[in-house]
N, C-alpha and C. Protein backbone atom coordinates (compact mmCIF):
# COMPACT_ATOMS: atom_id res chain seq x y z
N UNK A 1 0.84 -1.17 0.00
CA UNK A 1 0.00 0.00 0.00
C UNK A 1 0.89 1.23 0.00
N UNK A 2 0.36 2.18 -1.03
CA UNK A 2 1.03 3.73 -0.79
C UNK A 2 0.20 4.56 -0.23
N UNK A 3 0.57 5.64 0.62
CA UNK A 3 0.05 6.89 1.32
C UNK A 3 0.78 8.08 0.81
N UNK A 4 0.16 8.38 -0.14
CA UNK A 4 0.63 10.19 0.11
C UNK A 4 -0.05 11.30 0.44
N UNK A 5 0.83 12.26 0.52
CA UNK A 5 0.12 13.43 1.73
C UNK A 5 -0.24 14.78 0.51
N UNK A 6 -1.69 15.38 0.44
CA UNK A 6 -1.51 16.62 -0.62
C UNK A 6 -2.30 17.18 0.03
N UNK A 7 -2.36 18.66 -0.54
CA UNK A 7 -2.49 19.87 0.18
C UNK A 7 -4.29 19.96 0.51
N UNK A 8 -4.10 19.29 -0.72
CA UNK A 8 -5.68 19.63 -1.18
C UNK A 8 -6.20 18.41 -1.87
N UNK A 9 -8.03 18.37 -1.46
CA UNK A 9 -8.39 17.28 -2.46
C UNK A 9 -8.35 17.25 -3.65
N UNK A 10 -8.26 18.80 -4.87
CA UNK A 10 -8.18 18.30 -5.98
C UNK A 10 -6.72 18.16 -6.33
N UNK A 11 -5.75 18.77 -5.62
CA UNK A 11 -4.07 17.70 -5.73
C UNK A 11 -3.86 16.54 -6.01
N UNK A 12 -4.78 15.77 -4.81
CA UNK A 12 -4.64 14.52 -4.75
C UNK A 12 -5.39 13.92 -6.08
N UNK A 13 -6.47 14.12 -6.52
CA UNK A 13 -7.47 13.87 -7.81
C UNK A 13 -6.43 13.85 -8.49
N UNK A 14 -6.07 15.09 -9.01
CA UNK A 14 -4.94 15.15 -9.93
C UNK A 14 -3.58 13.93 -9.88
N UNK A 15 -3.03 14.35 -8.88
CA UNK A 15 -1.76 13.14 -9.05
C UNK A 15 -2.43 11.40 -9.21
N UNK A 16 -3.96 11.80 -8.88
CA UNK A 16 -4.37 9.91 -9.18
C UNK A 16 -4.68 9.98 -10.72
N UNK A 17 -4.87 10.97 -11.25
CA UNK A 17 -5.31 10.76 -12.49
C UNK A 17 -4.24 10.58 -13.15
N UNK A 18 -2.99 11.01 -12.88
CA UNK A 18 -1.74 10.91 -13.55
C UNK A 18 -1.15 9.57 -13.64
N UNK A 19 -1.47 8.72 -12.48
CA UNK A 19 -1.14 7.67 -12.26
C UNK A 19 -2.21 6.98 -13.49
N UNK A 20 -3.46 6.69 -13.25
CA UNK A 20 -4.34 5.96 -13.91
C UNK A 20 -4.04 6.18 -15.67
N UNK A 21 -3.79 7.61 -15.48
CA UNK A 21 -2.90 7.52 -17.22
C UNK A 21 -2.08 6.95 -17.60
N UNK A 22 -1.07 7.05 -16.42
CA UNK A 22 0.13 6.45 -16.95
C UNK A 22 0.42 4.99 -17.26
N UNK A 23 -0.66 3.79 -16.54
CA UNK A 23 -0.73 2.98 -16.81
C UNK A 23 -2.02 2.46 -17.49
N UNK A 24 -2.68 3.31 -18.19
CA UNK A 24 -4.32 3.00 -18.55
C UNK A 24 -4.02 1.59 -19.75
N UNK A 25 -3.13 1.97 -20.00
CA UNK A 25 -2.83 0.72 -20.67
C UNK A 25 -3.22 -0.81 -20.37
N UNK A 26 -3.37 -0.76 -18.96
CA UNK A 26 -3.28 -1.98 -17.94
C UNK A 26 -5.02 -2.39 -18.52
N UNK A 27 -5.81 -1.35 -18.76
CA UNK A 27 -7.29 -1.88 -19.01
C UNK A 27 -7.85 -1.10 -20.34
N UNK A 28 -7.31 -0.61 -20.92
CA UNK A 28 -7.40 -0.05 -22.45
C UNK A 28 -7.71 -1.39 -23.31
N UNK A 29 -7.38 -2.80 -22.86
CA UNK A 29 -7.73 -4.03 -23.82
C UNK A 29 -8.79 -4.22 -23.09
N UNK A 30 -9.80 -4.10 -22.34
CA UNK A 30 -11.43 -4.29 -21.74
C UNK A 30 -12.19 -3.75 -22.40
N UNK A 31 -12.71 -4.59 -22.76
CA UNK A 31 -14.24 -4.17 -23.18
C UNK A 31 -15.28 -2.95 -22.93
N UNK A 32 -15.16 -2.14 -23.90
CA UNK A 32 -15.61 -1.35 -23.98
C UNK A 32 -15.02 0.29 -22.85
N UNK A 33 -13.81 0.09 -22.74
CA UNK A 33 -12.94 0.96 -22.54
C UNK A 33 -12.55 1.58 -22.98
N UNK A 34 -12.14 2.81 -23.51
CA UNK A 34 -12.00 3.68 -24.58
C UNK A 34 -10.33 3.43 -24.81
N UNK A 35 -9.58 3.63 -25.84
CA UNK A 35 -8.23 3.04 -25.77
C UNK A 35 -7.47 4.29 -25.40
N UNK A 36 -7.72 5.27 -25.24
CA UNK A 36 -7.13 6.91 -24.41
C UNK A 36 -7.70 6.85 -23.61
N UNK A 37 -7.02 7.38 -22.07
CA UNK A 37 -8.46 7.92 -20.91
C UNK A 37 -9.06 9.26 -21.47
N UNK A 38 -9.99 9.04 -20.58
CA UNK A 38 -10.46 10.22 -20.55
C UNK A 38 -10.13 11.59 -20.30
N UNK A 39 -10.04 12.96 -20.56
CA UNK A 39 -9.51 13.94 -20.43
C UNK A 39 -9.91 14.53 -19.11
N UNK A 40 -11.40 14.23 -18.59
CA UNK A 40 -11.83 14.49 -17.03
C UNK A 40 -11.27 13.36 -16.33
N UNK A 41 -10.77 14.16 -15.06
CA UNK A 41 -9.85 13.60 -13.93
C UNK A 41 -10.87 12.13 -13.88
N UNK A 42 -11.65 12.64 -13.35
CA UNK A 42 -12.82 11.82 -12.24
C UNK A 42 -13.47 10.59 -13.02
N UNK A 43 -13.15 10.83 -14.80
CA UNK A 43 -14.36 9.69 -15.48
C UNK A 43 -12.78 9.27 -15.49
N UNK A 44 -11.85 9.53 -15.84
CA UNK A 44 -10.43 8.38 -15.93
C UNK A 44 -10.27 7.89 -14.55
N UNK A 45 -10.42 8.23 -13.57
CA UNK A 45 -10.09 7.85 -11.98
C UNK A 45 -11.17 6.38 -12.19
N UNK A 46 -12.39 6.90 -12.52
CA UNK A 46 -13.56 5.88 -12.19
C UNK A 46 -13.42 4.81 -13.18
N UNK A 47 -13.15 5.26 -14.43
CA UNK A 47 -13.22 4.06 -15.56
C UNK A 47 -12.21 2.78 -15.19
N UNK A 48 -10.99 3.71 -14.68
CA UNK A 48 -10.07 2.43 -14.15
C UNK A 48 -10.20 1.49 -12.87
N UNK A 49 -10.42 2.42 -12.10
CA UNK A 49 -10.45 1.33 -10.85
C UNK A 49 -11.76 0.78 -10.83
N UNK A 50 -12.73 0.80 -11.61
CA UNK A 50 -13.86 -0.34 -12.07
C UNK A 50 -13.74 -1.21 -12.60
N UNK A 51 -12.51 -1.15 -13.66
CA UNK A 51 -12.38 -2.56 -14.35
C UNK A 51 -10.79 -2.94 -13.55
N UNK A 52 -9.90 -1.70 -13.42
CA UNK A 52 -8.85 -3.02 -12.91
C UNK A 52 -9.11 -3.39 -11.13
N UNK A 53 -9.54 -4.84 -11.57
CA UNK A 53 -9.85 -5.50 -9.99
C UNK A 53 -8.70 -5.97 -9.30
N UNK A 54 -7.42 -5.51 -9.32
CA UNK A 54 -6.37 -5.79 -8.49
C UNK A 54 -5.78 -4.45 -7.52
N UNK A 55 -6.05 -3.26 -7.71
CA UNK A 55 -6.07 -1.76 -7.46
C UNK A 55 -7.44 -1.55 -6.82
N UNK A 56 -6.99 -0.69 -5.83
CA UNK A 56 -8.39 0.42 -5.24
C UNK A 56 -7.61 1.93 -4.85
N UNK A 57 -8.32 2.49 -4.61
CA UNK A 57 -8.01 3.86 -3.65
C UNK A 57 -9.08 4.31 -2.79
N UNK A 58 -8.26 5.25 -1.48
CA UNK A 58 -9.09 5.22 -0.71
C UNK A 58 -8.86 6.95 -0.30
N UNK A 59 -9.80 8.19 -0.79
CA UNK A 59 -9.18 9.44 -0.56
C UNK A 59 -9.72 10.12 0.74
N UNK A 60 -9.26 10.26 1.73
CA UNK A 60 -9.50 10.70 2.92
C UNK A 60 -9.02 12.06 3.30
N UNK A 61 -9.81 12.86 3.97
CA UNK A 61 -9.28 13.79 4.32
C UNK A 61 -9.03 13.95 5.71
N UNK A 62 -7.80 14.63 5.98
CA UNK A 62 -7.46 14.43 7.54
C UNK A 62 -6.20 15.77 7.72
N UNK A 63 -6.68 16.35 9.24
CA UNK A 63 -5.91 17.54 9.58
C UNK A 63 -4.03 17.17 9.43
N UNK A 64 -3.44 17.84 9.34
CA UNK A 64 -1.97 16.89 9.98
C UNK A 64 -1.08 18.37 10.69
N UNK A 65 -0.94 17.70 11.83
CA UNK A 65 -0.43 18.96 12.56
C UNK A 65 0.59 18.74 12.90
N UNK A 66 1.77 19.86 13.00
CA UNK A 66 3.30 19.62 13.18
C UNK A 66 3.82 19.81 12.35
């Protein structure tokens, strides 16, 4: 499991969408997947971790003090 820390929730959106691009490849051969993601963060975030069933994410928000 990875944890990273961002400032903000749409930071974090962002750096997941970067990720899900960078390997969209992994589910671009599924059925009825478009073979580019999507250009919105949130339909590429969702399209992937629906079909790839070995991946999840979990985005939480939480104070961090110190």
């Amino acid at each position: 499991m990875t944890a990273t820390v961002h400032t903000t929730p749409a930071s974090a959106t962002s750096e997941l969408a970067r990720y899900v691009r960078r390997y969209w490849d992994e589910v671009a051969e599924f059925r009825g997947v478009p073979a580019d993601a999507p250009s919105d963060d949130d339909d590429a975030i969702g399209i992937y971790f629906d079909v790839h069933g070995s991946e999840s994410y979990t985005l939480t928000i939480a104070a961090v003090v110190g």
